[in-house]
PDB file of N, CA and C in Angstrom:
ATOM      1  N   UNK A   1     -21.316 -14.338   7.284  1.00  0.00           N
ATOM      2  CA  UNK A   1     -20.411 -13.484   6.528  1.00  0.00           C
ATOM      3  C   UNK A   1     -18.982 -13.716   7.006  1.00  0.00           C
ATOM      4  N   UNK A   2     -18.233 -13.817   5.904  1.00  0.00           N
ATOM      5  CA  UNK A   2     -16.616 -14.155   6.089  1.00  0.00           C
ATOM      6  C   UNK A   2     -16.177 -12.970   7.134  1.00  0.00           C
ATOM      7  N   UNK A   3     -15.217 -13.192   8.081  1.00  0.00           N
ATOM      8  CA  UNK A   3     -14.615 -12.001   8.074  1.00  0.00           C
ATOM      9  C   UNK A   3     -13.285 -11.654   7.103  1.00  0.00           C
ATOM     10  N   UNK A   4     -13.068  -9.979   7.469  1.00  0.00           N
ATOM     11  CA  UNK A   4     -12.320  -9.627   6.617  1.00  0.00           C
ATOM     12  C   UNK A   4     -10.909 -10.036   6.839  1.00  0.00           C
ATOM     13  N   UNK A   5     -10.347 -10.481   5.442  1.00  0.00           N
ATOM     14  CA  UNK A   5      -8.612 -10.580   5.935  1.00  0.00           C
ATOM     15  C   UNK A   5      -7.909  -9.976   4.979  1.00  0.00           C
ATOM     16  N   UNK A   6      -6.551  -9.892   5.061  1.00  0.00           N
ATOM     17  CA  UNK A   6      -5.538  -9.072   4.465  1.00  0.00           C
ATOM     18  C   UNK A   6      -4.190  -9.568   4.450  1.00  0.00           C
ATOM     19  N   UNK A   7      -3.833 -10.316   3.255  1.00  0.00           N
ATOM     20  CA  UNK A   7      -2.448 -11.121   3.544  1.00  0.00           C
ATOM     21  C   UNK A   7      -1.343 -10.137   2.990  1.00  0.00           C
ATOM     22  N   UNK A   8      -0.426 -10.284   3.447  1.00  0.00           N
ATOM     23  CA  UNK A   8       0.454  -9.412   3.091  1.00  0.00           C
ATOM     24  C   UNK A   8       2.032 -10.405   3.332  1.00  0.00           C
ATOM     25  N   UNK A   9       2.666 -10.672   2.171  1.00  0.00           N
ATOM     26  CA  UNK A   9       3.634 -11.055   1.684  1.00  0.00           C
ATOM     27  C   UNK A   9       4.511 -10.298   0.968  1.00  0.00           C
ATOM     28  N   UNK A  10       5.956 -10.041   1.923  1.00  0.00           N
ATOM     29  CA  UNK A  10       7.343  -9.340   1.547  1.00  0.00           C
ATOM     30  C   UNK A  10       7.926 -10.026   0.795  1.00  0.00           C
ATOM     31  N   UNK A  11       8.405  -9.266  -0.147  1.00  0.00           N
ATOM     32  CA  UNK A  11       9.131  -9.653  -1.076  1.00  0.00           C
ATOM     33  C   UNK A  11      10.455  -8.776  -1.544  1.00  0.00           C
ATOM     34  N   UNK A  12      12.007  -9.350  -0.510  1.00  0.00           N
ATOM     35  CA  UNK A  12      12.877  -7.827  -1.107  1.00  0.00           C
ATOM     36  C   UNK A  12      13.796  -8.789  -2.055  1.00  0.00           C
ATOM     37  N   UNK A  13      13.877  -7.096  -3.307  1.00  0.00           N
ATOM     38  CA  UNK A  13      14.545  -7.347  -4.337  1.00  0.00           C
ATOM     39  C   UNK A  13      15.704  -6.528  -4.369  1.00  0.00           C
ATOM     40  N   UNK A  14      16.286  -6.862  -3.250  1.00  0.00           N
ATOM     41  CA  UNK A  14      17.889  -6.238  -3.402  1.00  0.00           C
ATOM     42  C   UNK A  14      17.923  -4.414  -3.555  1.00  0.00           C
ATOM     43  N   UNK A  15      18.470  -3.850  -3.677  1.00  0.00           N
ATOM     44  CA  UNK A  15      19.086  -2.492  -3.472  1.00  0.00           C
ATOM     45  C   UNK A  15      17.979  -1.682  -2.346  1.00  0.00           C
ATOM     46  N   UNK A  16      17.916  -2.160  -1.689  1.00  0.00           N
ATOM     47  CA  UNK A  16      17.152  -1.336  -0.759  1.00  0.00           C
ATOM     48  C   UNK A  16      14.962  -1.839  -1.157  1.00  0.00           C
ATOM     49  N   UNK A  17      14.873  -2.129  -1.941  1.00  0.00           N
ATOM     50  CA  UNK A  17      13.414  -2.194  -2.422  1.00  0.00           C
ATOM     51  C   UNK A  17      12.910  -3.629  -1.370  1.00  0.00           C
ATOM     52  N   UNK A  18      11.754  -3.336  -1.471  1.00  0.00           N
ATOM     53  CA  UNK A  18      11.175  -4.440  -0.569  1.00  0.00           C
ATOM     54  C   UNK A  18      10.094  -4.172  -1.122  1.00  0.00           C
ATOM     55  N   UNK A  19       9.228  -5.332  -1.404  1.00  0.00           N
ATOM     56  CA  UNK A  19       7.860  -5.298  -2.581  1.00  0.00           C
ATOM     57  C   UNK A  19       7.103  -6.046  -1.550  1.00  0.00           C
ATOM     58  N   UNK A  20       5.892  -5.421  -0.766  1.00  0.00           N
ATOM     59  CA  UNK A  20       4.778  -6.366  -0.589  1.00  0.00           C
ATOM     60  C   UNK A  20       3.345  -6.336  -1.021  1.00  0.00           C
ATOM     61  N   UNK A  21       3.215  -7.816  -1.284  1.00  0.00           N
ATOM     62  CA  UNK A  21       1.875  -7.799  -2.073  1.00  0.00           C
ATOM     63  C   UNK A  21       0.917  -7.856  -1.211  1.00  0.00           C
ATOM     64  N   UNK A  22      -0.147  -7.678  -1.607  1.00  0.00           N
ATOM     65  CA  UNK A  22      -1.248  -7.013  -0.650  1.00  0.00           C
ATOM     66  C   UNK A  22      -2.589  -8.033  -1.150  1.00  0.00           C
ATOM     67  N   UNK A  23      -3.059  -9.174  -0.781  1.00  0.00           N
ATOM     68  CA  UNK A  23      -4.659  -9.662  -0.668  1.00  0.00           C
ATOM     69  C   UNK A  23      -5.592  -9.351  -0.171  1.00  0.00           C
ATOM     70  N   UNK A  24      -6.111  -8.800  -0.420  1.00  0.00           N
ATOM     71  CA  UNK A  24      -7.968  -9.000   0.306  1.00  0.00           C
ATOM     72  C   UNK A  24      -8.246  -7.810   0.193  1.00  0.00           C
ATOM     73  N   UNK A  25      -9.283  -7.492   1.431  1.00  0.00           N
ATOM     74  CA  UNK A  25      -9.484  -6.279   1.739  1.00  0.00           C
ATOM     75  C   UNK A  25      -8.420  -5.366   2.492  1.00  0.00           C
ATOM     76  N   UNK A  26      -8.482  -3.899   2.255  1.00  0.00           N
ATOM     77  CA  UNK A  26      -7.956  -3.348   3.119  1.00  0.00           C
ATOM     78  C   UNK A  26      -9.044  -2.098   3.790  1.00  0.00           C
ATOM     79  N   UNK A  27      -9.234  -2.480   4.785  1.00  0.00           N
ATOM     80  CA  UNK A  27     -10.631  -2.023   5.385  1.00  0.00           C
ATOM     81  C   UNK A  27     -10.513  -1.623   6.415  1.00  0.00           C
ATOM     82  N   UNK A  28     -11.766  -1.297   7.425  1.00  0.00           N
ATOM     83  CA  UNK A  28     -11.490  -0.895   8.876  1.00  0.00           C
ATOM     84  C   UNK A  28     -10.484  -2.430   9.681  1.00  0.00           C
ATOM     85  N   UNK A  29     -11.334  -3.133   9.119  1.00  0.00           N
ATOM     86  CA  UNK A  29     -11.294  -5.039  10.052  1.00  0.00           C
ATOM     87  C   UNK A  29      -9.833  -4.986   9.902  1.00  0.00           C
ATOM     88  N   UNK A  30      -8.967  -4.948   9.054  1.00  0.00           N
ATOM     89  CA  UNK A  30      -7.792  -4.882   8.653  1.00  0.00           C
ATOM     90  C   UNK A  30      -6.385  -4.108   8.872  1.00  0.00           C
ATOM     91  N   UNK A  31      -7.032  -2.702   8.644  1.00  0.00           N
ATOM     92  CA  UNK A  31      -5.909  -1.569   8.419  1.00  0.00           C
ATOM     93  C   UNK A  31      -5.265  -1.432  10.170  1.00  0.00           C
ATOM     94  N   UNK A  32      -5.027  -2.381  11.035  1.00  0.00           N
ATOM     95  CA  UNK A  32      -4.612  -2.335  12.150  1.00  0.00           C
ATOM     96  C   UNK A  32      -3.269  -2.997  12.015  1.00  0.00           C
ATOM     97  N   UNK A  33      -3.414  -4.662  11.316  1.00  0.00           N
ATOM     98  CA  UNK A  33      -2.593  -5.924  11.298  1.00  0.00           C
ATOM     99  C   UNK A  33      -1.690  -4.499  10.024  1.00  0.00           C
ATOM    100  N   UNK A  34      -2.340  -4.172   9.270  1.00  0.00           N
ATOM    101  CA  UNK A  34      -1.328  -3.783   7.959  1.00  0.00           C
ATOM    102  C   UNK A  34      -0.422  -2.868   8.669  1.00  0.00           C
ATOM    103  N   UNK A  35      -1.426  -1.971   9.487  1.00  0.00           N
ATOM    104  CA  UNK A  35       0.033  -0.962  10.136  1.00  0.00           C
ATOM    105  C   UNK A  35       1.243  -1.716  10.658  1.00  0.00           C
ATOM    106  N   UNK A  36       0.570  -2.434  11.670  1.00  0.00           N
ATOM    107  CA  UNK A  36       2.074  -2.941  12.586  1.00  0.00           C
ATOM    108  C   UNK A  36       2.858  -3.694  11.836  1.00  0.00           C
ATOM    109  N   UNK A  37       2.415  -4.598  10.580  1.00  0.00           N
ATOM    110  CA  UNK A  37       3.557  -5.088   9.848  1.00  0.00           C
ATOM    111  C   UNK A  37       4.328  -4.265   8.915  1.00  0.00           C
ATOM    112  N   UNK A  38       3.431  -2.711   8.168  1.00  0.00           N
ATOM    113  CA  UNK A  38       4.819  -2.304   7.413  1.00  0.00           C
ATOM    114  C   UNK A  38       5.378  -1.089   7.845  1.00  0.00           C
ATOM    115  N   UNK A  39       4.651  -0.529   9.253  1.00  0.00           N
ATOM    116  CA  UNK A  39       5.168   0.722   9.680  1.00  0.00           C
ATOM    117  C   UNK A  39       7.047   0.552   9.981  1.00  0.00           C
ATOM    118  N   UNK A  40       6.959  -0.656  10.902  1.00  0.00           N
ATOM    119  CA  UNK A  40       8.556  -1.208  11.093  1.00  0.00           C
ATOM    120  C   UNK A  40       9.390  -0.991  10.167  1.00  0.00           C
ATOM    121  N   UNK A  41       8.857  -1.614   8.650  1.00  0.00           N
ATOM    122  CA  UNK A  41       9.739  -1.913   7.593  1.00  0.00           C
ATOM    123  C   UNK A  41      11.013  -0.589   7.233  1.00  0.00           C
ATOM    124  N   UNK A  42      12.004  -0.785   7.212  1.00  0.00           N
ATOM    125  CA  UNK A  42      13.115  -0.166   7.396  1.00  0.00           C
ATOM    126  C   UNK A  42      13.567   0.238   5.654  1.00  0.00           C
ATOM    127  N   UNK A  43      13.000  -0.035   4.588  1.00  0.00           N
ATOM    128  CA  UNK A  43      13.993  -0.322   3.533  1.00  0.00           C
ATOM    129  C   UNK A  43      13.946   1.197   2.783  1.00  0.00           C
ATOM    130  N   UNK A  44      14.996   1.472   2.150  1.00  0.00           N
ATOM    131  CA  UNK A  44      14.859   2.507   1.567  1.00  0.00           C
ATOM    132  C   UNK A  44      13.680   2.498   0.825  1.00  0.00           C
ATOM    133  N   UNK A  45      12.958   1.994  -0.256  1.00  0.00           N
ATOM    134  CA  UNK A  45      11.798   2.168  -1.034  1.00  0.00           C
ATOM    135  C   UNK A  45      11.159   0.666  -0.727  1.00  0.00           C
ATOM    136  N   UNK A  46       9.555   1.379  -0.642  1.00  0.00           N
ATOM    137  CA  UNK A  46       8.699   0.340  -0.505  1.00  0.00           C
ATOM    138  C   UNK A  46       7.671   0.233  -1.344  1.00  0.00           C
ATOM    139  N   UNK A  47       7.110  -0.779  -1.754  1.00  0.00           N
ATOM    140  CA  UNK A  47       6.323  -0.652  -2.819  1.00  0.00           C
ATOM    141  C   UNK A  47       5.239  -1.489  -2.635  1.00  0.00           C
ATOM    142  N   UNK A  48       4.233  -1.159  -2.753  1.00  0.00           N
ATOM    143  CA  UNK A  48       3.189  -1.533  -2.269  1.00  0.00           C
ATOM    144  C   UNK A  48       2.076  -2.271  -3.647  1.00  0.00           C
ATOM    145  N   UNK A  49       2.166  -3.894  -3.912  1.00  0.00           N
ATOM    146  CA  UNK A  49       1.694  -4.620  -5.496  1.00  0.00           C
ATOM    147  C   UNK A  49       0.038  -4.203  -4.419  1.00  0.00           C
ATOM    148  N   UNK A  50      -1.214  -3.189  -4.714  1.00  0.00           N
ATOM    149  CA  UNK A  50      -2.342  -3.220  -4.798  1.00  0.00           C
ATOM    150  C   UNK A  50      -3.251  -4.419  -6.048  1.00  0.00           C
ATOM    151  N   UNK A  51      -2.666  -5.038  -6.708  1.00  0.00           N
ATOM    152  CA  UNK A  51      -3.525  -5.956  -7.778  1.00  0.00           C
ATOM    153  C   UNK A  51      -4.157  -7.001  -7.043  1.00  0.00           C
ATOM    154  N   UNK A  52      -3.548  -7.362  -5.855  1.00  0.00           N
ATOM    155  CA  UNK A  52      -4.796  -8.272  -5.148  1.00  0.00           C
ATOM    156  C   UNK A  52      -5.699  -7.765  -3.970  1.00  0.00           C
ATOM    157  N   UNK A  53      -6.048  -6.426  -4.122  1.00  0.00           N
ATOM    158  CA  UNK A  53      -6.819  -6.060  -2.989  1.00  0.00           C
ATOM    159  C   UNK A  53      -8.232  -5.712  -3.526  1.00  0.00           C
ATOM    160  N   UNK A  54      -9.348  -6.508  -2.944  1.00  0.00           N
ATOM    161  CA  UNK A  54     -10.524  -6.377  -3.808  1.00  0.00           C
ATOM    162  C   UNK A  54     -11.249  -5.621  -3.173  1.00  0.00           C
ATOM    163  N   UNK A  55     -11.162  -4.972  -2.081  1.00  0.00           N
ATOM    164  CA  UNK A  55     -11.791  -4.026  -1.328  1.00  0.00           C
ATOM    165  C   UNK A  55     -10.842  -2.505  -0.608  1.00  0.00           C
ATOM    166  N   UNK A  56     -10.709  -1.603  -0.669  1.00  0.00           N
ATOM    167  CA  UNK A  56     -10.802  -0.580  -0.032  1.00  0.00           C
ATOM    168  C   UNK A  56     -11.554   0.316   0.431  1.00  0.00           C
ATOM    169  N   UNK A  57     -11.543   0.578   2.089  1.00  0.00           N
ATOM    170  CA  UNK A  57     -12.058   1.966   2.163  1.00  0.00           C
ATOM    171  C   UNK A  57     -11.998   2.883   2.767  1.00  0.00           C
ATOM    172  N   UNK A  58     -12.216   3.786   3.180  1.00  0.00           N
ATOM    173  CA  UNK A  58     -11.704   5.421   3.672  1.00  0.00           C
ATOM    174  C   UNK A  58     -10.619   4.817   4.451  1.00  0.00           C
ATOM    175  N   UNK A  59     -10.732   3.870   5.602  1.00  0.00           N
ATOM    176  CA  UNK A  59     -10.039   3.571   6.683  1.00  0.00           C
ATOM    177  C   UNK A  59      -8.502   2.945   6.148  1.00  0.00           C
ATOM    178  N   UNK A  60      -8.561   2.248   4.819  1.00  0.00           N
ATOM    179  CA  UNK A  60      -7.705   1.492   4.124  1.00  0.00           C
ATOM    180  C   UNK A  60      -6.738   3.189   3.676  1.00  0.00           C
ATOM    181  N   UNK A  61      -7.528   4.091   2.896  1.00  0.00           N
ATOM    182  CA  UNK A  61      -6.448   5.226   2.507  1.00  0.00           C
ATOM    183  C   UNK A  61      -6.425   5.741   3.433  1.00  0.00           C
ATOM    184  N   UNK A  62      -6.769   6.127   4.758  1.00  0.00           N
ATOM    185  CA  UNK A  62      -5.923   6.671   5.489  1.00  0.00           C
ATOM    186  C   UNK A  62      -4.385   5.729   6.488  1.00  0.00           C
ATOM    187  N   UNK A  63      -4.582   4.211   6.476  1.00  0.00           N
ATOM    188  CA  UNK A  63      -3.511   3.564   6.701  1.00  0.00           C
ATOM    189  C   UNK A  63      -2.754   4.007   5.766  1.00  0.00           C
ATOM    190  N   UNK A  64      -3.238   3.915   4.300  1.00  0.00           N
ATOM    191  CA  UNK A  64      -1.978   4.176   3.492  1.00  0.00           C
ATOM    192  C   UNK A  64      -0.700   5.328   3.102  1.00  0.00           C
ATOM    193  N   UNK A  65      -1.964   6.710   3.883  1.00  0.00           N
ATOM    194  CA  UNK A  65      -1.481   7.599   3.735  1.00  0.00           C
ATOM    195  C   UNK A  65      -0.702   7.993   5.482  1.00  0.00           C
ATOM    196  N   UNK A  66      -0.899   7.006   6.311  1.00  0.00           N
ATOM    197  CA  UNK A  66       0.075   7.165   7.801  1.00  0.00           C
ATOM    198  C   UNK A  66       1.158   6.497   7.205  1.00  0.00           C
ATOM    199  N   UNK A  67       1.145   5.364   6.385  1.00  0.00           N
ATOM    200  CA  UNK A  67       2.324   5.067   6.082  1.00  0.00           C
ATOM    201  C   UNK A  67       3.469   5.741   5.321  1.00  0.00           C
ATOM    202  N   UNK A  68       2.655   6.517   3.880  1.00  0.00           N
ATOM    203  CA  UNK A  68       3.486   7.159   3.492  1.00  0.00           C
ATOM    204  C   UNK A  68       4.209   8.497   4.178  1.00  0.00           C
ATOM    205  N   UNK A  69       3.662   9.119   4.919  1.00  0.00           N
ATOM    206  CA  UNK A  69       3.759  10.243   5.949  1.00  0.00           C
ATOM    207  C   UNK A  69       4.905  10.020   7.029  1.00  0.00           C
ATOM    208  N   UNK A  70       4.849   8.469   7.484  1.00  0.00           N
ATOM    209  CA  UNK A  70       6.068   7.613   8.404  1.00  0.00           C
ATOM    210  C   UNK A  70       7.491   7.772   7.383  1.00  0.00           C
ATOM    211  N   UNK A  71       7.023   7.042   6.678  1.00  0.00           N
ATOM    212  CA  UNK A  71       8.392   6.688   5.690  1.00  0.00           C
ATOM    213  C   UNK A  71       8.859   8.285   4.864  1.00  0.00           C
ATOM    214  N   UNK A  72       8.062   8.966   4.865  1.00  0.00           N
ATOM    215  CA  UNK A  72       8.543  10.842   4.362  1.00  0.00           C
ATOM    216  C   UNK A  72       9.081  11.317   5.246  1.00  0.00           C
ATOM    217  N   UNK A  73       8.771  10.914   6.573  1.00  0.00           N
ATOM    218  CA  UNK A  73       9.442  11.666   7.975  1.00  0.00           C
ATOM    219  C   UNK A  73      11.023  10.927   8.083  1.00  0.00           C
ATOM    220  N   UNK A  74      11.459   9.489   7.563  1.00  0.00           N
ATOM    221  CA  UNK A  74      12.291   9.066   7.361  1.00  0.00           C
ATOM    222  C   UNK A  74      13.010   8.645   5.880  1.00  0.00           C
ATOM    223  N   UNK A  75      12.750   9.632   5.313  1.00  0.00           N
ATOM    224  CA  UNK A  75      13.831   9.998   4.066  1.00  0.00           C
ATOM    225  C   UNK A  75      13.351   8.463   3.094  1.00  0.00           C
ATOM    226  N   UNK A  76      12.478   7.747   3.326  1.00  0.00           N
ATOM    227  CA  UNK A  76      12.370   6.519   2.193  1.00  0.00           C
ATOM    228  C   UNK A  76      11.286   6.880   1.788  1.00  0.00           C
ATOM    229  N   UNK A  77      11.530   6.248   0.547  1.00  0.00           N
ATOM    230  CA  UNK A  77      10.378   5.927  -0.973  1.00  0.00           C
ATOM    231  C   UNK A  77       9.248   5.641  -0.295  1.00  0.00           C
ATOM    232  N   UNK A  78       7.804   5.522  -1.002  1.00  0.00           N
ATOM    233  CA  UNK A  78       6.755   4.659  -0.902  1.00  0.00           C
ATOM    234  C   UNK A  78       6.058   4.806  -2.393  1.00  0.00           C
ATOM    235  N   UNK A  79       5.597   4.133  -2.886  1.00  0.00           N
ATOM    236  CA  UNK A  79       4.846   3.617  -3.940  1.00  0.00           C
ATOM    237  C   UNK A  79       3.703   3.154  -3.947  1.00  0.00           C
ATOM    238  N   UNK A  80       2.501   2.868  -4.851  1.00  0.00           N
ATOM    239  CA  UNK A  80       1.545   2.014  -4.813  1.00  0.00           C
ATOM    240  C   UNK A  80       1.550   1.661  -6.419  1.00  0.00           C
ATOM    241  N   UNK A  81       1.786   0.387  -6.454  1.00  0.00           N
ATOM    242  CA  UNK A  81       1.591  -0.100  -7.558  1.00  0.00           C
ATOM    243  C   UNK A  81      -0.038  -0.814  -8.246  1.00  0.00           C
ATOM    244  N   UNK A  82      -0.612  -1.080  -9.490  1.00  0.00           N
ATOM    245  CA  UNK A  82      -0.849  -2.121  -9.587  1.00  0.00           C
ATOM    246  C   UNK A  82      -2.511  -1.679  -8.872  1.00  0.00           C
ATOM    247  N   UNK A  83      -2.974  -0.413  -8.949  1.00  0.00           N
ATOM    248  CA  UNK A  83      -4.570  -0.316  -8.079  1.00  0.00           C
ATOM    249  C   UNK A  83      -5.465  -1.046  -8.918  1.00  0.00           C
ATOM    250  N   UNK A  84      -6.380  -1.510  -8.208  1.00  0.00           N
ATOM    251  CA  UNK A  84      -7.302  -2.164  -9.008  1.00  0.00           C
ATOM    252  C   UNK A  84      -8.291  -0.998  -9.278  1.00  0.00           C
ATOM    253  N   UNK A  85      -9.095  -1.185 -10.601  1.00  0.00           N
ATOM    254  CA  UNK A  85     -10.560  -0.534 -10.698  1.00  0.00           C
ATOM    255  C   UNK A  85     -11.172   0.064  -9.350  1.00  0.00           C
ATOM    256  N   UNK A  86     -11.456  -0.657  -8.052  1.00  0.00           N
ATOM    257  CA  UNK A  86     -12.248   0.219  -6.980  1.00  0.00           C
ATOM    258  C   UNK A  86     -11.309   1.062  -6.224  1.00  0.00           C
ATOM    259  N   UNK A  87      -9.852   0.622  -6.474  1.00  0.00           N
ATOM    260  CA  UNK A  87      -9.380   0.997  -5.697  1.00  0.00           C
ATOM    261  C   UNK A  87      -8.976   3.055  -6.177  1.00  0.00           C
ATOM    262  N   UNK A  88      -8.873   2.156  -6.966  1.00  0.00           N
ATOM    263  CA  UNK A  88      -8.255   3.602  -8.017  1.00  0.00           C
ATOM    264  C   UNK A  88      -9.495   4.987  -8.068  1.00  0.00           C
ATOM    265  N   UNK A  89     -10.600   4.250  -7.883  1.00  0.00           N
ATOM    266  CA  UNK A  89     -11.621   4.857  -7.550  1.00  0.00           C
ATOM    267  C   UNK A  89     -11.990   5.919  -6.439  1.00  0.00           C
ATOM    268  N   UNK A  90     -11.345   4.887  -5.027  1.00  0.00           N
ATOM    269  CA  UNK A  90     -11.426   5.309  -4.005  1.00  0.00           C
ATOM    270  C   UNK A  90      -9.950   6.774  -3.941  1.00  0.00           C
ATOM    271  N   UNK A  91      -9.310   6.467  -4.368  1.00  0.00           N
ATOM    272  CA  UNK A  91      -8.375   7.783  -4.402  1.00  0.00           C
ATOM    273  C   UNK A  91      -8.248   8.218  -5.289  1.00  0.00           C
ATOM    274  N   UNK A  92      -9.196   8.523  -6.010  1.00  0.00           N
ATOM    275  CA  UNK A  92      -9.395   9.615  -6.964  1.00  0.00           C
ATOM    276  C   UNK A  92     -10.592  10.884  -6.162  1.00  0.00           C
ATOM    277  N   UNK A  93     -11.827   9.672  -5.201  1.00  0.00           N
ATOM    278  CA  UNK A  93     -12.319  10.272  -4.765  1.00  0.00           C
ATOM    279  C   UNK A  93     -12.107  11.011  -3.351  1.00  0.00           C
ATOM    280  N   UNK A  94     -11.083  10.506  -3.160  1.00  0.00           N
ATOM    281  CA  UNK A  94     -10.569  11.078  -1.720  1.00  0.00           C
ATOM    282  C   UNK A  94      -9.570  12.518  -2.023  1.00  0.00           C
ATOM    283  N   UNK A  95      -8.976  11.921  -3.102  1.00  0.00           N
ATOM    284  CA  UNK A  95      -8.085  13.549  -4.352  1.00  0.00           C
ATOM    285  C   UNK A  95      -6.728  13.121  -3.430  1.00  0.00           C
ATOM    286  N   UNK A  96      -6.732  11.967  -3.078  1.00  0.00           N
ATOM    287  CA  UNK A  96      -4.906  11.375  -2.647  1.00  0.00           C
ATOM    288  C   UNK A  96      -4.382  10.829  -3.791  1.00  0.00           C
ATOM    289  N   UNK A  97      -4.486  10.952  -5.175  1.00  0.00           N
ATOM    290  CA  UNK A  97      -3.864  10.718  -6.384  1.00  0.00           C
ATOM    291  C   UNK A  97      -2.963  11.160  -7.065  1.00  0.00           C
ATOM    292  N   UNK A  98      -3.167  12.534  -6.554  1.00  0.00           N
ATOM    293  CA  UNK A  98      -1.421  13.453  -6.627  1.00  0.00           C
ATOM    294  C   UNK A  98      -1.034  13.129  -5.508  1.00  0.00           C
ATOM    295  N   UNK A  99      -1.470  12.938  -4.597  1.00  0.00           N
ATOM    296  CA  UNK A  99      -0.131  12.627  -3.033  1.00  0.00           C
ATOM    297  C   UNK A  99       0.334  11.699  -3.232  1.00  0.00           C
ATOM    298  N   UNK A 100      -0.357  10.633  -3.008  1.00  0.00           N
ATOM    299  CA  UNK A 100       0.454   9.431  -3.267  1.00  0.00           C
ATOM    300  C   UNK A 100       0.944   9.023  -4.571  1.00  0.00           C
ATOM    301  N   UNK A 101       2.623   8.360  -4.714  1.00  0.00           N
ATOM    302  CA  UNK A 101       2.741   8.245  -5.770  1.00  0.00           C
ATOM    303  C   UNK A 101       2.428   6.916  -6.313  1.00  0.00           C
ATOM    304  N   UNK A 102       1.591   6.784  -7.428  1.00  0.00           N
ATOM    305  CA  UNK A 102       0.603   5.433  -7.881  1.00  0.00           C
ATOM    306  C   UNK A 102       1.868   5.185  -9.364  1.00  0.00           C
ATOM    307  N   UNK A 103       1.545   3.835  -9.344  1.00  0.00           N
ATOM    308  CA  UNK A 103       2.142   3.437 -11.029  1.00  0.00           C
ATOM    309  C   UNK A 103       1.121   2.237 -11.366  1.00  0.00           C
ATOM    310  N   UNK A 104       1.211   2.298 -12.763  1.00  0.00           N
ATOM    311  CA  UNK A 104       0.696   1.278 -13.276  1.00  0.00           C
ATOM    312  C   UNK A 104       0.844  -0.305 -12.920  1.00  0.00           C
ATOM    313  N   UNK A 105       2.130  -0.276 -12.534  1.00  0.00           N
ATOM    314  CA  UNK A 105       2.711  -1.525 -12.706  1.00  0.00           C
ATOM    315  C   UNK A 105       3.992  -2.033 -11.892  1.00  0.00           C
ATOM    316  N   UNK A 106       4.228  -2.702 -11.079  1.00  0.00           N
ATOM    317  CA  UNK A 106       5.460  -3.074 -10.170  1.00  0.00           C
ATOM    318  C   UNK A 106       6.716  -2.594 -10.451  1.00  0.00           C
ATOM    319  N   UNK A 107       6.873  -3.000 -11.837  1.00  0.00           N
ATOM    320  CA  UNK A 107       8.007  -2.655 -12.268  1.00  0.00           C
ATOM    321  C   UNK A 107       8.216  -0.889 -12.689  1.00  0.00           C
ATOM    322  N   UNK A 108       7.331  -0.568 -13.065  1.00  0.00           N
ATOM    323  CA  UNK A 108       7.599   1.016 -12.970  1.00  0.00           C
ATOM    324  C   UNK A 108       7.836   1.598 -11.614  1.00  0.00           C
ATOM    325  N   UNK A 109       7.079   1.194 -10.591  1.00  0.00           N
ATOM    326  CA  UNK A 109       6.800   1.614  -9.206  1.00  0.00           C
ATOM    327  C   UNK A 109       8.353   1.385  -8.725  1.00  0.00           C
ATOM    328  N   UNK A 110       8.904   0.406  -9.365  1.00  0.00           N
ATOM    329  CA  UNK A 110       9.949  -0.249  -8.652  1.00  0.00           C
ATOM    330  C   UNK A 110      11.620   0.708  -9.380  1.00  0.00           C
ATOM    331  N   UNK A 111      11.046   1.278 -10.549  1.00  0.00           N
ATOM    332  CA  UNK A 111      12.567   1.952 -10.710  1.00  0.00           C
ATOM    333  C   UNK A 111      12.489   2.798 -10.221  1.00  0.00           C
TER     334      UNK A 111
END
């Protein structure tokens, strides 16, 4: 069995936004490498492209939700764009769907 990975590629688009896209799983194996790379991230709004993550679970929304909780304690945005089918699943069933703010699509997430 593969192990699990999680690529994560920044992408900033000027006025403060910084877009990273998110591959793989985001899982127990994972949600460690994801903290230490976007807890740092400094930018006013962050936005988080979910369309390439084919796995989430409990351990994945609670990284997501230390992150957003970091960046609320420091006055910046967070977003999740772009959930896939399981993912969207998984925080509906967790009821973090009003907390976190989700968009359809990058570009909505992103105005």
């Amino acid at each position: 069995m593969q192990p699990a990975t999680l690529d994560i590629e920044q992408q900033s688009s000027g006025n403060g936004l910084l877009i990273a896209r998110l591959k793989g799983k985001l899982s127990l194996e994972t949600v460690s490498g994801f903290l230490q790379q976007l807890r740092p991230v400094d930018s006013a709004k962050l936005v988080l492209d979910m369309s390439g993550v084919s796995y989430m679970d409990s351990a994945g929304v609670g990284a997501l939700v230390q992150i957003f909780v970091h960046r609320r304690g420091k006055s910046q945005s967070f977003a999740l764009a772009a959930l896939t089918q399981q993912g969207n699943a998984v925080m509906q069933v967790s009821g973090l769907v009003k907390l976190l703010p989700n968009f359809p699509t990058v570009d909505e997430a992103s105005a």
